[in-house]
C-alpha atoms as a PDB file:
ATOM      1  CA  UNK A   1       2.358 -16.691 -10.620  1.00  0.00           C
ATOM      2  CA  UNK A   2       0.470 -19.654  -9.163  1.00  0.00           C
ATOM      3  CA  UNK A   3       0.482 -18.336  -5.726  1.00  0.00           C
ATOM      4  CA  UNK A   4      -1.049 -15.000  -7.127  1.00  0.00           C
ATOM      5  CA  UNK A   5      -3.979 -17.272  -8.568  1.00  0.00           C
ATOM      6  CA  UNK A   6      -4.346 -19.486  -5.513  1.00  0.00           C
ATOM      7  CA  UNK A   7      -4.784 -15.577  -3.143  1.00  0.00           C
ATOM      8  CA  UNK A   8      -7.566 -14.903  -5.713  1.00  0.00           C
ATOM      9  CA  UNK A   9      -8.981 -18.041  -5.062  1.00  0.00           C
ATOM     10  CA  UNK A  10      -8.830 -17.710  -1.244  1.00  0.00           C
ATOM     11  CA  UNK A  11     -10.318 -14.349  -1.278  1.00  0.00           C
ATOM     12  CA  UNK A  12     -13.427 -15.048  -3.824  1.00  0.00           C
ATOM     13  CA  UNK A  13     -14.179 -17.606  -1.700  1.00  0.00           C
ATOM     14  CA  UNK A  14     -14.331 -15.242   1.342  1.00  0.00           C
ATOM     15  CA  UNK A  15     -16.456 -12.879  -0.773  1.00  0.00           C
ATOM     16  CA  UNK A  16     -13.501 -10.464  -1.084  1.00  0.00           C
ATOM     17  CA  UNK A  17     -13.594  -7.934  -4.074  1.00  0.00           C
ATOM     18  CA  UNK A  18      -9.751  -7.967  -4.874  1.00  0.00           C
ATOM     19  CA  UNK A  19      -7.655  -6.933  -8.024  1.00  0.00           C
ATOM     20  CA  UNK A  20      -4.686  -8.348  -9.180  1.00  0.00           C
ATOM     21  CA  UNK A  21      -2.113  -7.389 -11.071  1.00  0.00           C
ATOM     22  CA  UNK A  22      -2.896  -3.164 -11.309  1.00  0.00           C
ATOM     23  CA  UNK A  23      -0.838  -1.237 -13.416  1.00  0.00           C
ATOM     24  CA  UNK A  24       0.290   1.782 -12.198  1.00  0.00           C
ATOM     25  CA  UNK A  25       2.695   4.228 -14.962  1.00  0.00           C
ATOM     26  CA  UNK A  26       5.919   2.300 -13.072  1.00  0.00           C
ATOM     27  CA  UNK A  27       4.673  -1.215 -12.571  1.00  0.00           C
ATOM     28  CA  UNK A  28       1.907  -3.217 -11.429  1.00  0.00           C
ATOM     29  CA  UNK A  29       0.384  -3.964  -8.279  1.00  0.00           C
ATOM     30  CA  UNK A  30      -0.212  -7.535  -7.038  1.00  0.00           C
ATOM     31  CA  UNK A  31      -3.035  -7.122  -5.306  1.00  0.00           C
ATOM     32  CA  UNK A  32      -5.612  -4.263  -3.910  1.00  0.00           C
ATOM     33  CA  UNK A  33      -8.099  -4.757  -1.459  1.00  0.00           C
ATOM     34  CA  UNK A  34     -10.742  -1.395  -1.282  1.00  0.00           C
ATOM     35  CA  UNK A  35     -13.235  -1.468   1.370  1.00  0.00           C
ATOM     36  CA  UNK A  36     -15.383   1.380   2.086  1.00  0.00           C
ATOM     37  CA  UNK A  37     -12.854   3.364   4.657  1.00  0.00           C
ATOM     38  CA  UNK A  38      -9.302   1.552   3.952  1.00  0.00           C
ATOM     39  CA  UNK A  39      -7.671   0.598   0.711  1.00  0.00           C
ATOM     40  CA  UNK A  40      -4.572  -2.488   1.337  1.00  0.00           C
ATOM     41  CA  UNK A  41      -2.121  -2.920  -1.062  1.00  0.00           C
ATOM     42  CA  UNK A  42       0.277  -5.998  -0.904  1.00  0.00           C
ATOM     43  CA  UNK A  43       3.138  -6.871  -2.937  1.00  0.00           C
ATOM     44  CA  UNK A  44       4.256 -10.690  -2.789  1.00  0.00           C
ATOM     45  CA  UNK A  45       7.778 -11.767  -3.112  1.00  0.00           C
ATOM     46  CA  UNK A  46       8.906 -15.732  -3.640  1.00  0.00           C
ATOM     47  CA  UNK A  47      11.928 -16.179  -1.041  1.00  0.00           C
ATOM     48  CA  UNK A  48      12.493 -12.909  -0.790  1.00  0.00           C
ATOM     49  CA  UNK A  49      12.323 -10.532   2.758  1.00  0.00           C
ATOM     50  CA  UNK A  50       9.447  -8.971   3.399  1.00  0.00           C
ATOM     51  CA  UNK A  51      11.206  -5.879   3.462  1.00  0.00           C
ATOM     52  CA  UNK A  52      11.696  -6.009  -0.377  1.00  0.00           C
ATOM     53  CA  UNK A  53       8.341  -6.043  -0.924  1.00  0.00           C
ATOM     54  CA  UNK A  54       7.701  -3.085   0.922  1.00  0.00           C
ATOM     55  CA  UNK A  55      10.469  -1.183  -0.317  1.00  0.00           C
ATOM     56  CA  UNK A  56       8.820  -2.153  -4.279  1.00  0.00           C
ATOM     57  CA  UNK A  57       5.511  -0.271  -2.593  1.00  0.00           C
ATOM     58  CA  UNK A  58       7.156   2.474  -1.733  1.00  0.00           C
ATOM     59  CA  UNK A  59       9.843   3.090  -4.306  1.00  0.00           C
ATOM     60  CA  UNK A  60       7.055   2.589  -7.059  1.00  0.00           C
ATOM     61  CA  UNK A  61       4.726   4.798  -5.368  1.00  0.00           C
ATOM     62  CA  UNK A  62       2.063   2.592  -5.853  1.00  0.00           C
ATOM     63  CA  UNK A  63      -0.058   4.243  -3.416  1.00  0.00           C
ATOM     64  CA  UNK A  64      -0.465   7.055  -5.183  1.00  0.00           C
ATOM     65  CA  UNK A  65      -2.974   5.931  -7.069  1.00  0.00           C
ATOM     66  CA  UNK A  66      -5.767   6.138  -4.308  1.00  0.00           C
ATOM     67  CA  UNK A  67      -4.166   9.042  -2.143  1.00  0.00           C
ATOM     68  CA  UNK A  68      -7.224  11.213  -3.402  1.00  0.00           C
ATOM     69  CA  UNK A  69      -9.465   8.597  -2.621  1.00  0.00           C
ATOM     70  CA  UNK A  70      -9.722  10.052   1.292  1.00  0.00           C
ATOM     71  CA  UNK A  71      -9.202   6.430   2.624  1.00  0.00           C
ATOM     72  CA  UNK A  72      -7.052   4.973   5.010  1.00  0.00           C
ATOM     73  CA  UNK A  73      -3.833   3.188   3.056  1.00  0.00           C
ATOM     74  CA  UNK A  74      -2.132   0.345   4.538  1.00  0.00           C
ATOM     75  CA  UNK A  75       0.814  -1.019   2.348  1.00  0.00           C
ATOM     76  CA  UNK A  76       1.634  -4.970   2.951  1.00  0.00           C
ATOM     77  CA  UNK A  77       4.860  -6.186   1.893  1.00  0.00           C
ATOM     78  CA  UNK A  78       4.975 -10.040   1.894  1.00  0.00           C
ATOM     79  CA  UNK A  79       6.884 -13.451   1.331  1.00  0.00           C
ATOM     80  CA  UNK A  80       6.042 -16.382   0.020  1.00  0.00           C
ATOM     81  CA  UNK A  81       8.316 -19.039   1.998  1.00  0.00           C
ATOM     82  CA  UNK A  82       8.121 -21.905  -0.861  1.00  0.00           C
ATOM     83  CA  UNK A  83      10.064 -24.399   1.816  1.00  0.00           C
ATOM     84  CA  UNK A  84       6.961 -23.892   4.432  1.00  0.00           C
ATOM     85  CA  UNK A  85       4.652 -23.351   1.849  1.00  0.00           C
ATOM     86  CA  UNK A  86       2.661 -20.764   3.626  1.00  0.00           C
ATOM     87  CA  UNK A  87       3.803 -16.819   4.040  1.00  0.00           C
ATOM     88  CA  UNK A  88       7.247 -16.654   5.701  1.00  0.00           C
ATOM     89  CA  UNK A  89       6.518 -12.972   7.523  1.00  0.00           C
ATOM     90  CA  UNK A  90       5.045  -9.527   6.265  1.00  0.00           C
ATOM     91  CA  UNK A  91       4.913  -6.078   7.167  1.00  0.00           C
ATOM     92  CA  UNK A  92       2.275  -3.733   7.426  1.00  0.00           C
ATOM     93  CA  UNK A  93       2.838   0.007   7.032  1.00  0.00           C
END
């Protein structure tokens, strides 16, 4: 997705180490952020509540992927108001 490409684009910019697009053994990821002490994982959705996207994090258990990591995890549900142009609302868990 476009949007996908213009976050990487954003965050390289900043100097952000990000991945896109991780596959886990149920889906993929849209994006990870790892810093030293937290790990953020968002999931974007086009028109769609934020509260969707959240749901997709934790019905997919994508966090389990870095639970043995000894990090903090903060899941980020998202979405991508295409009227406004700019993210509608999001959710941090």
């Amino acid at each position: 997705m476009i949007f996908l490409l213009i976050i990487y684009a954003i965050l390289s910019l900043a100097g952000i180490n990000a991945e896109f697009e991780v596959l886990t053994n149920i889906g993929r990821i849209d994006c990870v952020i790892e810093f030293d002490k937290q790990i953020f994982i968002f999931e974007f959705k086009l028109d769609t509540p934020a509260t969707a996207a959240l749901k997709q994090i934790i019905n997919k258990k994508y966090a389990d992927k870095y639970k043995l990591r000894n990090k903090k995890i903060f899941i980020i549900g998202a979405n991508i108001d295409t009227s406004q142009r700019n993210i509608g609302e999001y959710i941090i868990e």
